[in-house]
N, C-alpha and C. Protein backbone atom coordinates (compact mmCIF):
# COMPACT_ATOMS: atom_id res chain seq x y z
N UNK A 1 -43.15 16.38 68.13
CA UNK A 1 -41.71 16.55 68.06
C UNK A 1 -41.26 16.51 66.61
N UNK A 2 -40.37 17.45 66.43
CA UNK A 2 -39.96 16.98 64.72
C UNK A 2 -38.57 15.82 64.48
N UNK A 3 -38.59 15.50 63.60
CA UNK A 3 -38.66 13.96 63.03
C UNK A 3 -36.69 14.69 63.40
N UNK A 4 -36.39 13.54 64.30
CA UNK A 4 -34.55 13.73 64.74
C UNK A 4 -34.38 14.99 65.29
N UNK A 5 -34.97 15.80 65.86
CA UNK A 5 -34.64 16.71 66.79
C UNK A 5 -35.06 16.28 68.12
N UNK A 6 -33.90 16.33 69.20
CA UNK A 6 -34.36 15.66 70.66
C UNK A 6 -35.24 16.93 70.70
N UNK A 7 -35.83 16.74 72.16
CA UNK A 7 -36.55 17.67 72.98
C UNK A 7 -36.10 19.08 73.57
N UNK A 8 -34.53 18.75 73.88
CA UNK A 8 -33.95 19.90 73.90
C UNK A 8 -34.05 20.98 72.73
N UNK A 9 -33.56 20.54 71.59
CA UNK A 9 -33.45 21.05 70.56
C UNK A 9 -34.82 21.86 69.83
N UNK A 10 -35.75 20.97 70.06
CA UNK A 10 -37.08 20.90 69.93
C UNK A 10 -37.51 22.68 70.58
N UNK A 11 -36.91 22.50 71.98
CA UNK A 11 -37.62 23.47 72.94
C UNK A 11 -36.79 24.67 72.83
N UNK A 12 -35.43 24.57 72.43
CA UNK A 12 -34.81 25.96 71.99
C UNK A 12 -35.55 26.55 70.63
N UNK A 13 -35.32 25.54 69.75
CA UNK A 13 -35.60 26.07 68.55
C UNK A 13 -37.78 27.02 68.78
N UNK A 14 -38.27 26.45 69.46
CA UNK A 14 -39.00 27.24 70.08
C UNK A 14 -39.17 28.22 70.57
N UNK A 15 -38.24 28.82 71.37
CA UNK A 15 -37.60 30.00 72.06
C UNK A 15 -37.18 30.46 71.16
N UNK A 16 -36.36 30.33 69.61
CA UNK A 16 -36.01 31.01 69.10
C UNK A 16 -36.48 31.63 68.42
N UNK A 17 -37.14 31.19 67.49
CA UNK A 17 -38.69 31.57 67.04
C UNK A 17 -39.72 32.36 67.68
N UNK A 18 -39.71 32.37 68.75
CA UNK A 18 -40.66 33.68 69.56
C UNK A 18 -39.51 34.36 69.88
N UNK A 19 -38.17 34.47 70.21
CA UNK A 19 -37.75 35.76 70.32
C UNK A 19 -37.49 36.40 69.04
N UNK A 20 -37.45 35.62 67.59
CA UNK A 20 -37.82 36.61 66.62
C UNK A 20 -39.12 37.03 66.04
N UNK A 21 -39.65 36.60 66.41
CA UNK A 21 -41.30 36.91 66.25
C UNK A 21 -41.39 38.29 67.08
N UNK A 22 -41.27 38.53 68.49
CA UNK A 22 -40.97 38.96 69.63
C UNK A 22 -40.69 40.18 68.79
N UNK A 23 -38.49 40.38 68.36
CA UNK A 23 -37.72 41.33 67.83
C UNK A 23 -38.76 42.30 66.73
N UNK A 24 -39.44 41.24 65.99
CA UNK A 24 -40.04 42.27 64.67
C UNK A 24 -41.50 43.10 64.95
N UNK A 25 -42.11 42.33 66.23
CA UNK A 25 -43.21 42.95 66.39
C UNK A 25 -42.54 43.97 67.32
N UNK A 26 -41.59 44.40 68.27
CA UNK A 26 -41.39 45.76 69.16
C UNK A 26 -41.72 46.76 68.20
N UNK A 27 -42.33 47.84 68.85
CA UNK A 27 -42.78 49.14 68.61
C UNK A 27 -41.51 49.65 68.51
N UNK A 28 -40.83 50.07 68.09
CA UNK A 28 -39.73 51.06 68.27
C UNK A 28 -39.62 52.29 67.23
N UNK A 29 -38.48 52.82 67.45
CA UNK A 29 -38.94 54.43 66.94
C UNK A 29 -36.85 53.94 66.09
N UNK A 30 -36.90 54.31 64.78
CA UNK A 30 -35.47 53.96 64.16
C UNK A 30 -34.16 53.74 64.89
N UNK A 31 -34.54 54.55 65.78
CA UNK A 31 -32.93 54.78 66.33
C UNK A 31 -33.00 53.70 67.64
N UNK A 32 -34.17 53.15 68.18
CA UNK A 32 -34.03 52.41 69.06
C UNK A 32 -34.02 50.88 68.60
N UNK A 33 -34.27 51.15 67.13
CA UNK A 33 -34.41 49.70 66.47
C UNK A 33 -32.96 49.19 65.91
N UNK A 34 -32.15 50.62 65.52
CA UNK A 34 -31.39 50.65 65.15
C UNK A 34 -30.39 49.95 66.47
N UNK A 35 -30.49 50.54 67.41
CA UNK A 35 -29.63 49.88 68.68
C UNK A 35 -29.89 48.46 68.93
N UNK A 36 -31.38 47.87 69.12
CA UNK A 36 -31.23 46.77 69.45
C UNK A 36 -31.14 45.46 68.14
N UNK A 37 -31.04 46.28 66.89
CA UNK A 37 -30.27 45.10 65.54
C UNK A 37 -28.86 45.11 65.73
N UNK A 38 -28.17 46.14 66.72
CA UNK A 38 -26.56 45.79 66.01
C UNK A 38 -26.38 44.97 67.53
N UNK A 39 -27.16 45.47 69.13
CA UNK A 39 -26.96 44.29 70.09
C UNK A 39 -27.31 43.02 69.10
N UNK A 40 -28.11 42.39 68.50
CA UNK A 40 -28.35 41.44 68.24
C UNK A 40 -27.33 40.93 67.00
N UNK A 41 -26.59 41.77 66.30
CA UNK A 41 -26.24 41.17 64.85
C UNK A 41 -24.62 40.79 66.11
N UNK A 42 -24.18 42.33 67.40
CA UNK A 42 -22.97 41.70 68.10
C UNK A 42 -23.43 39.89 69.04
N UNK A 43 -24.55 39.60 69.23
CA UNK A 43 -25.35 38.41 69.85
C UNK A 43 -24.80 37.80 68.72
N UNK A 44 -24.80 37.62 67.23
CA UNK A 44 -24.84 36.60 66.01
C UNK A 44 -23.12 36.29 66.39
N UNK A 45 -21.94 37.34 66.04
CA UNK A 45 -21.12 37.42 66.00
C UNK A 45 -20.60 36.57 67.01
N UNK A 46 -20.96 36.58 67.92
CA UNK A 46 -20.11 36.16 69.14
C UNK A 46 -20.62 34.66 68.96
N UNK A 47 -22.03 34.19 68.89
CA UNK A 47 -22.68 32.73 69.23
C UNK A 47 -21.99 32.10 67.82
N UNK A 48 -21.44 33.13 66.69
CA UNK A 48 -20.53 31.89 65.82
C UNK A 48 -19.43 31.90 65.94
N UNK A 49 -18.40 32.86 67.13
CA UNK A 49 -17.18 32.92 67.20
C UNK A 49 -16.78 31.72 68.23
N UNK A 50 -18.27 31.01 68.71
CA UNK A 50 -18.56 29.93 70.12
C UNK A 50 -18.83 28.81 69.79
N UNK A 51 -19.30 28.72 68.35
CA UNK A 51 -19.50 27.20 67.78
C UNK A 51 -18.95 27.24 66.73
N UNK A 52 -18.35 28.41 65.75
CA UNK A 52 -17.52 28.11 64.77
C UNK A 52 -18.54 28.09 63.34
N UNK A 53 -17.96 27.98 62.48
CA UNK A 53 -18.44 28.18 61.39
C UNK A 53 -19.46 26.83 60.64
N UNK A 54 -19.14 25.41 61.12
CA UNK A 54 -19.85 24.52 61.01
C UNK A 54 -20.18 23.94 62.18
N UNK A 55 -21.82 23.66 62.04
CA UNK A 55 -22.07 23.12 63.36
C UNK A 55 -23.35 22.57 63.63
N UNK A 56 -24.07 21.52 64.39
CA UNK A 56 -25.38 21.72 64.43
C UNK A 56 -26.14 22.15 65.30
N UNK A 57 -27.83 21.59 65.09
CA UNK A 57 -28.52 22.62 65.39
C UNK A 57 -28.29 21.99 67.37
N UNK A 58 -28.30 20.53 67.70
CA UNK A 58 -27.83 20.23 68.84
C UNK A 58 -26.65 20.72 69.53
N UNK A 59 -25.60 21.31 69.13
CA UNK A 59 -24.26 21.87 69.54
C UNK A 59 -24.31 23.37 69.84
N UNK A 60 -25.51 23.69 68.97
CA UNK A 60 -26.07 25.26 68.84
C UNK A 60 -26.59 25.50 70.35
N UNK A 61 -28.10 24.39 70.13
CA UNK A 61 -28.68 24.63 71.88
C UNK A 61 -27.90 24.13 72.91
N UNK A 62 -26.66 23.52 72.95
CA UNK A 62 -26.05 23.69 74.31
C UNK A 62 -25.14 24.50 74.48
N UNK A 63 -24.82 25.26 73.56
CA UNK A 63 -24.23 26.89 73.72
C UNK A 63 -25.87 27.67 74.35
N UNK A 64 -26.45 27.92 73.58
CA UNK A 64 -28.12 28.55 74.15
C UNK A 64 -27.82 28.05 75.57
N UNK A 65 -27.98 27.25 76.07
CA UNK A 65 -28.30 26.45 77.44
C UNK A 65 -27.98 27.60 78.42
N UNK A 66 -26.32 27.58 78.00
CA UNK A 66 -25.14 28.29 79.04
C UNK A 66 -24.88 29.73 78.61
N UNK A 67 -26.06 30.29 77.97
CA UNK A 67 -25.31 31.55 77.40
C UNK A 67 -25.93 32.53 77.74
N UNK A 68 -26.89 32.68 79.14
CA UNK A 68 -27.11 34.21 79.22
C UNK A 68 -26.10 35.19 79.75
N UNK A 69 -25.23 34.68 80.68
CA UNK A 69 -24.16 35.60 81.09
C UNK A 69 -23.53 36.26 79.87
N UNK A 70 -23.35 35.47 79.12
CA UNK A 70 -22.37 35.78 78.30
C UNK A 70 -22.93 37.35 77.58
N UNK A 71 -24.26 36.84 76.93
CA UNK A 71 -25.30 37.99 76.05
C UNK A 71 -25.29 39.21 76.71
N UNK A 72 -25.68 38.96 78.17
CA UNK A 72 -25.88 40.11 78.77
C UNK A 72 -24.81 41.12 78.66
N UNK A 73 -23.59 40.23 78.86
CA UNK A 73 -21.95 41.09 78.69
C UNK A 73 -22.18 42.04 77.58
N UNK A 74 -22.47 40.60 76.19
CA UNK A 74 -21.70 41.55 74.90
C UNK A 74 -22.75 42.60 74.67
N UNK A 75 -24.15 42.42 75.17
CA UNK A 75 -25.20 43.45 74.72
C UNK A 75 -25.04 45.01 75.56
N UNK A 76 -24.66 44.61 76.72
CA UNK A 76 -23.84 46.08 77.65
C UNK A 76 -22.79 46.30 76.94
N UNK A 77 -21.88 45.98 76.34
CA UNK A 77 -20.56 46.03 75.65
C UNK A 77 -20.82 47.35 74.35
N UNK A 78 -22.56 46.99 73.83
CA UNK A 78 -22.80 47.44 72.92
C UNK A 78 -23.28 48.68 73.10
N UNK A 79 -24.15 49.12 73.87
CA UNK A 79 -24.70 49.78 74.28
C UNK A 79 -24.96 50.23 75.74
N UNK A 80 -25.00 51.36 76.54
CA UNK A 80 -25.29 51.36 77.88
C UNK A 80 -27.05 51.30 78.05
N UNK A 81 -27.48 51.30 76.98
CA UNK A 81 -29.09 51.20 77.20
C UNK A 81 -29.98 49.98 77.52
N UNK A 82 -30.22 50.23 78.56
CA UNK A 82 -31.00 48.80 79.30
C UNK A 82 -31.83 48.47 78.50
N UNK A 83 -33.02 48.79 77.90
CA UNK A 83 -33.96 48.62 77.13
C UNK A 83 -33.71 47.75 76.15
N UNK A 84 -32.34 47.44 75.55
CA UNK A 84 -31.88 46.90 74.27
C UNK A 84 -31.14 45.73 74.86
N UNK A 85 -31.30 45.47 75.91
CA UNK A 85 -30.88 44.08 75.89
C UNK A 85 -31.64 43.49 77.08
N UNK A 86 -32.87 43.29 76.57
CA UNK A 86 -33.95 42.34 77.04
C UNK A 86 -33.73 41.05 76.47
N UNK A 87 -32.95 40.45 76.85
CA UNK A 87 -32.69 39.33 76.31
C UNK A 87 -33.63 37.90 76.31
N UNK A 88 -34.51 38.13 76.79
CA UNK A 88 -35.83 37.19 76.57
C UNK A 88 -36.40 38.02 74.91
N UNK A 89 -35.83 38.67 74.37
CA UNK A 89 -36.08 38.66 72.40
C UNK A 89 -34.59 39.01 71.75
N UNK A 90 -33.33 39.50 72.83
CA UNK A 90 -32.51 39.75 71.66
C UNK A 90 -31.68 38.28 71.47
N UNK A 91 -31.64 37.77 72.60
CA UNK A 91 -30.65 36.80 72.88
C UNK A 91 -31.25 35.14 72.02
N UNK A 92 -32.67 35.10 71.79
CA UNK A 92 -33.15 34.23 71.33
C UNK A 92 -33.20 34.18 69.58
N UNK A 93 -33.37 35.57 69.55
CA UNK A 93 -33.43 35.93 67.99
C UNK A 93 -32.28 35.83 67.53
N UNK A 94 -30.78 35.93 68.43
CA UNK A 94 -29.77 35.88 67.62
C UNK A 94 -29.63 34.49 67.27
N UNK A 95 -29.86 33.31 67.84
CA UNK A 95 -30.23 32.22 67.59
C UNK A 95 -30.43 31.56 66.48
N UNK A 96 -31.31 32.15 66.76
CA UNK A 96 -32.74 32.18 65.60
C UNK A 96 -31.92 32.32 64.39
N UNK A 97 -31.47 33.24 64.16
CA UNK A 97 -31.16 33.53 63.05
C UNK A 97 -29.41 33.26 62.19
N UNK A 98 -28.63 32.25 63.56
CA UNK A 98 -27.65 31.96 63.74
C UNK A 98 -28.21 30.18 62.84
N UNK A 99 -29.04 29.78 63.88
CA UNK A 99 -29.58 28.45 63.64
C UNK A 99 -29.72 28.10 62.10
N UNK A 100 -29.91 29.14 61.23
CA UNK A 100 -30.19 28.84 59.99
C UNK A 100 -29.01 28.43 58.85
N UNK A 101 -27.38 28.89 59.65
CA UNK A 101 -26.50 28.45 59.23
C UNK A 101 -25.85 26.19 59.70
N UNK A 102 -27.18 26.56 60.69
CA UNK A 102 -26.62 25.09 61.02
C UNK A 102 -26.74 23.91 59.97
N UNK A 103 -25.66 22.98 59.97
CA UNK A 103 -25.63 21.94 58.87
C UNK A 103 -27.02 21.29 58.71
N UNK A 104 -27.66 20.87 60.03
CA UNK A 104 -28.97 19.89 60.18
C UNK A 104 -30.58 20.47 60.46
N UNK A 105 -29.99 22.45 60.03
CA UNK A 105 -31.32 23.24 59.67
C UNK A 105 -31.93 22.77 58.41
N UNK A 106 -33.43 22.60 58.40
CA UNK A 106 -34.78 22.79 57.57
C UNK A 106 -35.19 23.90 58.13
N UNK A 107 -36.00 24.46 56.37
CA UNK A 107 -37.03 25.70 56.77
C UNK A 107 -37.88 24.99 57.22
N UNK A 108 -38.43 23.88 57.19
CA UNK A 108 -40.15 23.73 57.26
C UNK A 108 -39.63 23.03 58.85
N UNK A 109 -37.97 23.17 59.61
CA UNK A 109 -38.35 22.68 61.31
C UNK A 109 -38.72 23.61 62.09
């Protein structure tokens, strides 16, 4: 476990990390990559319009907890293409990459 992260936190920040691991390894062809970065940058937008501009990484994963309905919305919102919102990599990666604005983020957690 890392040193003050509960288990929850522990196990998102896990998930988040393989859905961007996940995002960079897809095969895609520009224009399909191109679709599923702006579902994901509208995924960023929204998960900080939900915790706000300061926040941590615990307040972060209980938005994560409750938030697939939500993803699924804004990623159809974005696009009608099913393919681009597999949200077992877009919805985790936005996270991911949300998480790094949190007050009680380390690179090396």
């Amino acid at each position: 476990m890392l040193h003050g992260v509960t288990p929850a936190v522990e196990l998102a920040m896990l998930e988040w990390a393989e859905g961007e691991r996940q995002l960079r390894s897809l095969e895609l062809t520009a224009r399909r990559r191109s679709v599923v970065e702006r579902v994901v940058a509208e995924l960023e937008a929204e998960i900080v319009r939900r915790v706000g501009q300061t926040f941590g990484l615990a307040e972060l994963a209980a938005v994560y907890a409750s938030s697939e309905a939500w993803c699924l919305d804004v990623a159809q919102q974005v696009t009608p293409e099913p393919w681009a919102y597999d949200l077992s990599v877009v919805q985790p990666a936005a996270f991911a990459r949300v998480a790094r604005s949190a007050t009680d983020f380390r690179a090396t957690a």
